[in-house]
C-alpha atoms as a PDB file:
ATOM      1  CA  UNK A   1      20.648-131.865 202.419  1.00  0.00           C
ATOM      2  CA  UNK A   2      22.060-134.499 200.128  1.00  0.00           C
ATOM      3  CA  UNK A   3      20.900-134.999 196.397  1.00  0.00           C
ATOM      4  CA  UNK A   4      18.462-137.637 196.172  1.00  0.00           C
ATOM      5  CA  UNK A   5      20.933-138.453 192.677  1.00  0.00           C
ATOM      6  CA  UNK A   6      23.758-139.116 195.057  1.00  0.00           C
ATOM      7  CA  UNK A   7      22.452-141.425 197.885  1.00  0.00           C
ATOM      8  CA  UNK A   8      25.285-142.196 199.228  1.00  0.00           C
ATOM      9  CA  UNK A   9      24.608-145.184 201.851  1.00  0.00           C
ATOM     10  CA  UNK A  10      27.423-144.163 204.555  1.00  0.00           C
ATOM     11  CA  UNK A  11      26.164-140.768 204.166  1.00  0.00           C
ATOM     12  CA  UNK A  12      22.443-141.422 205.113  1.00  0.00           C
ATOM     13  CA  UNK A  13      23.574-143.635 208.151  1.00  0.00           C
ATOM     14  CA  UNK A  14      25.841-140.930 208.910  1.00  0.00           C
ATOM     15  CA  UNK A  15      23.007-138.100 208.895  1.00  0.00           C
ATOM     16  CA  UNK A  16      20.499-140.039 210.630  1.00  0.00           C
ATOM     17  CA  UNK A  17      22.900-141.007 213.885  1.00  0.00           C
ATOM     18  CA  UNK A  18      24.481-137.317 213.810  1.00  0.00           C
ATOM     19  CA  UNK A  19      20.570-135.994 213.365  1.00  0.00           C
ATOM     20  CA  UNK A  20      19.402-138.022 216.400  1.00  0.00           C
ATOM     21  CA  UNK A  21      22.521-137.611 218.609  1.00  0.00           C
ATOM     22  CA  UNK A  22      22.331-133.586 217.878  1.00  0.00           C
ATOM     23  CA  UNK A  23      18.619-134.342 218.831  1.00  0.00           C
ATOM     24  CA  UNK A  24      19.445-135.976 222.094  1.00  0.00           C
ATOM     25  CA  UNK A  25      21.485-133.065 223.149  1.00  0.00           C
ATOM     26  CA  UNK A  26      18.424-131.390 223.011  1.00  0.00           C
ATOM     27  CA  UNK A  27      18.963-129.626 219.603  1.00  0.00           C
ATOM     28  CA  UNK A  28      16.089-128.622 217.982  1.00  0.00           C
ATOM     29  CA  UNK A  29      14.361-131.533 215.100  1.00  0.00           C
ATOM     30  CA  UNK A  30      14.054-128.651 212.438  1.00  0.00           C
ATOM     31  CA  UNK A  31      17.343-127.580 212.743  1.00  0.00           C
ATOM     32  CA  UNK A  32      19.313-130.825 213.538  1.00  0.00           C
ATOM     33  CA  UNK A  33      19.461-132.207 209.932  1.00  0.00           C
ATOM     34  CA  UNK A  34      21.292-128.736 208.773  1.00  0.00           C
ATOM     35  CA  UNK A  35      23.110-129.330 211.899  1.00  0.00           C
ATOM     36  CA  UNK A  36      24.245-132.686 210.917  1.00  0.00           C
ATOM     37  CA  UNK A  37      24.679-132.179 206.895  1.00  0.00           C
ATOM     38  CA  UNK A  38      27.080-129.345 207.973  1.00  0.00           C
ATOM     39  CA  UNK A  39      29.473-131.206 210.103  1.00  0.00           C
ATOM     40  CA  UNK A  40      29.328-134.368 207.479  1.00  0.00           C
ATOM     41  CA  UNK A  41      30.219-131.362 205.169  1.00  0.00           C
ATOM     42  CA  UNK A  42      33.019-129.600 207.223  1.00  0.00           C
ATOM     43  CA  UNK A  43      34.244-133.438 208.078  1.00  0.00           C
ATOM     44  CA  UNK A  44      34.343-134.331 204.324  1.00  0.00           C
ATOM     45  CA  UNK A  45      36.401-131.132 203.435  1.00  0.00           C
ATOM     46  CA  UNK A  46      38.837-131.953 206.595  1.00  0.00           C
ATOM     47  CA  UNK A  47      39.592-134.960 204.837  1.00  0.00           C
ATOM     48  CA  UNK A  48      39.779-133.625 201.007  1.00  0.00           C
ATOM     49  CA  UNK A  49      42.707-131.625 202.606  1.00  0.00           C
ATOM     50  CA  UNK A  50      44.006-134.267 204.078  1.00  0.00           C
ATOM     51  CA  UNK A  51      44.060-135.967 201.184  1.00  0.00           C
ATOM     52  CA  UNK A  52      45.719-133.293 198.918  1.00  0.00           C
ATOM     53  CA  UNK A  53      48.664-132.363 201.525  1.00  0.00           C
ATOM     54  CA  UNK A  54      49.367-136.170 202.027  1.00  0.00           C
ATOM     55  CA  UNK A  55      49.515-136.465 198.088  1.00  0.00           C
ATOM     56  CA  UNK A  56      51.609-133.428 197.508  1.00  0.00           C
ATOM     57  CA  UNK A  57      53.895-134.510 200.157  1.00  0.00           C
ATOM     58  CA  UNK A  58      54.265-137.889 198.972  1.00  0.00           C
ATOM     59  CA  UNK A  59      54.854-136.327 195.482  1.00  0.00           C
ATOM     60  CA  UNK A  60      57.607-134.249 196.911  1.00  0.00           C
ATOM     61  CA  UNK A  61      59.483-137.216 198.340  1.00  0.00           C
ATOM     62  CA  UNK A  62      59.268-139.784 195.836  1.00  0.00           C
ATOM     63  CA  UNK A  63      58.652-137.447 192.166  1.00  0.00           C
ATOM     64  CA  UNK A  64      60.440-134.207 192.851  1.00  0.00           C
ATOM     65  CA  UNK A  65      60.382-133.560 189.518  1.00  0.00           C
ATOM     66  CA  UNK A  66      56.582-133.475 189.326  1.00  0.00           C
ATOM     67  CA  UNK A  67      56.404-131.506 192.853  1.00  0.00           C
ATOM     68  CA  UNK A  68      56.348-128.128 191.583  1.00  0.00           C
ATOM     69  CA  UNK A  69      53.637-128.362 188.870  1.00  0.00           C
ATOM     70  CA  UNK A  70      51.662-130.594 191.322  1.00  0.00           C
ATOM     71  CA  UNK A  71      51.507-127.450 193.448  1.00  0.00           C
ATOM     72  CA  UNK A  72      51.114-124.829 190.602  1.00  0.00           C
ATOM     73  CA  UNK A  73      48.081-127.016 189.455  1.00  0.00           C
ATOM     74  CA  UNK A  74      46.754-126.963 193.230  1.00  0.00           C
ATOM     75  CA  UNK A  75      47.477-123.538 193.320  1.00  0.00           C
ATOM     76  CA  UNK A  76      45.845-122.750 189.630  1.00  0.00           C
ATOM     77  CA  UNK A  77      42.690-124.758 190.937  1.00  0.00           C
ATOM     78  CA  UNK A  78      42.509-122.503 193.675  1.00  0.00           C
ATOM     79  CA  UNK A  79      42.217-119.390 191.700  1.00  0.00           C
ATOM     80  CA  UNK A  80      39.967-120.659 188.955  1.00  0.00           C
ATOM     81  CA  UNK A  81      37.826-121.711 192.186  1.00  0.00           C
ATOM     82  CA  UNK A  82      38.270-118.106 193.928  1.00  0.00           C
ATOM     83  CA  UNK A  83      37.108-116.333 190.554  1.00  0.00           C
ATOM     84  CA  UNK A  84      33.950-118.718 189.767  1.00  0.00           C
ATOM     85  CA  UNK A  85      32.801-117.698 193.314  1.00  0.00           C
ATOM     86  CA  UNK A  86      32.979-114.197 193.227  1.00  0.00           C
ATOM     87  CA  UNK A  87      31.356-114.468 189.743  1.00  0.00           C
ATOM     88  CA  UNK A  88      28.606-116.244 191.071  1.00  0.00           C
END
């Protein structure tokens, strides 16, 4: 689940509730926590995109002249992420 290095208050509170309300629905106490770090997960990465389109939209509009190496740098990122997966 999370790194003990990185306890991240909001994150624990967050677990716990999700763990016991996917608990009270009658979810399974081994398998809740994954339950729970997974959506936290899938949640976090919702808003990372978020984040990154409202950014590159905002740098569109007010530094066009920065927009299209903010995109090849998002788009470079991608790739250099792509190829360290497959790598392993």
């Amino acid at each position: 689940m999370f790194s003990d290095k990185v306890a991240d208050p909001v994150k624990q509170a967050a677990l716990s509730a999700l763990t016991a309300a996917l608990e009270a629905q009658g979810h399974p106490s081994e398998y809740a926590p994954f339950m729970a770090t997974t959506i936290i997960f899938q949640a976090d990465l919702d808003l990372r995109n978020a984040q990154i389109s409202r950014l590159a939209g905002w740098l569109k509009q007010e530094h066009p002249e920065v927009y299209p190496d903010a995109l090849s740098l998002i788009e470079s990122t991608r790739e250099e992420f792509e190829k360290r997966v497959r790598q392993g």
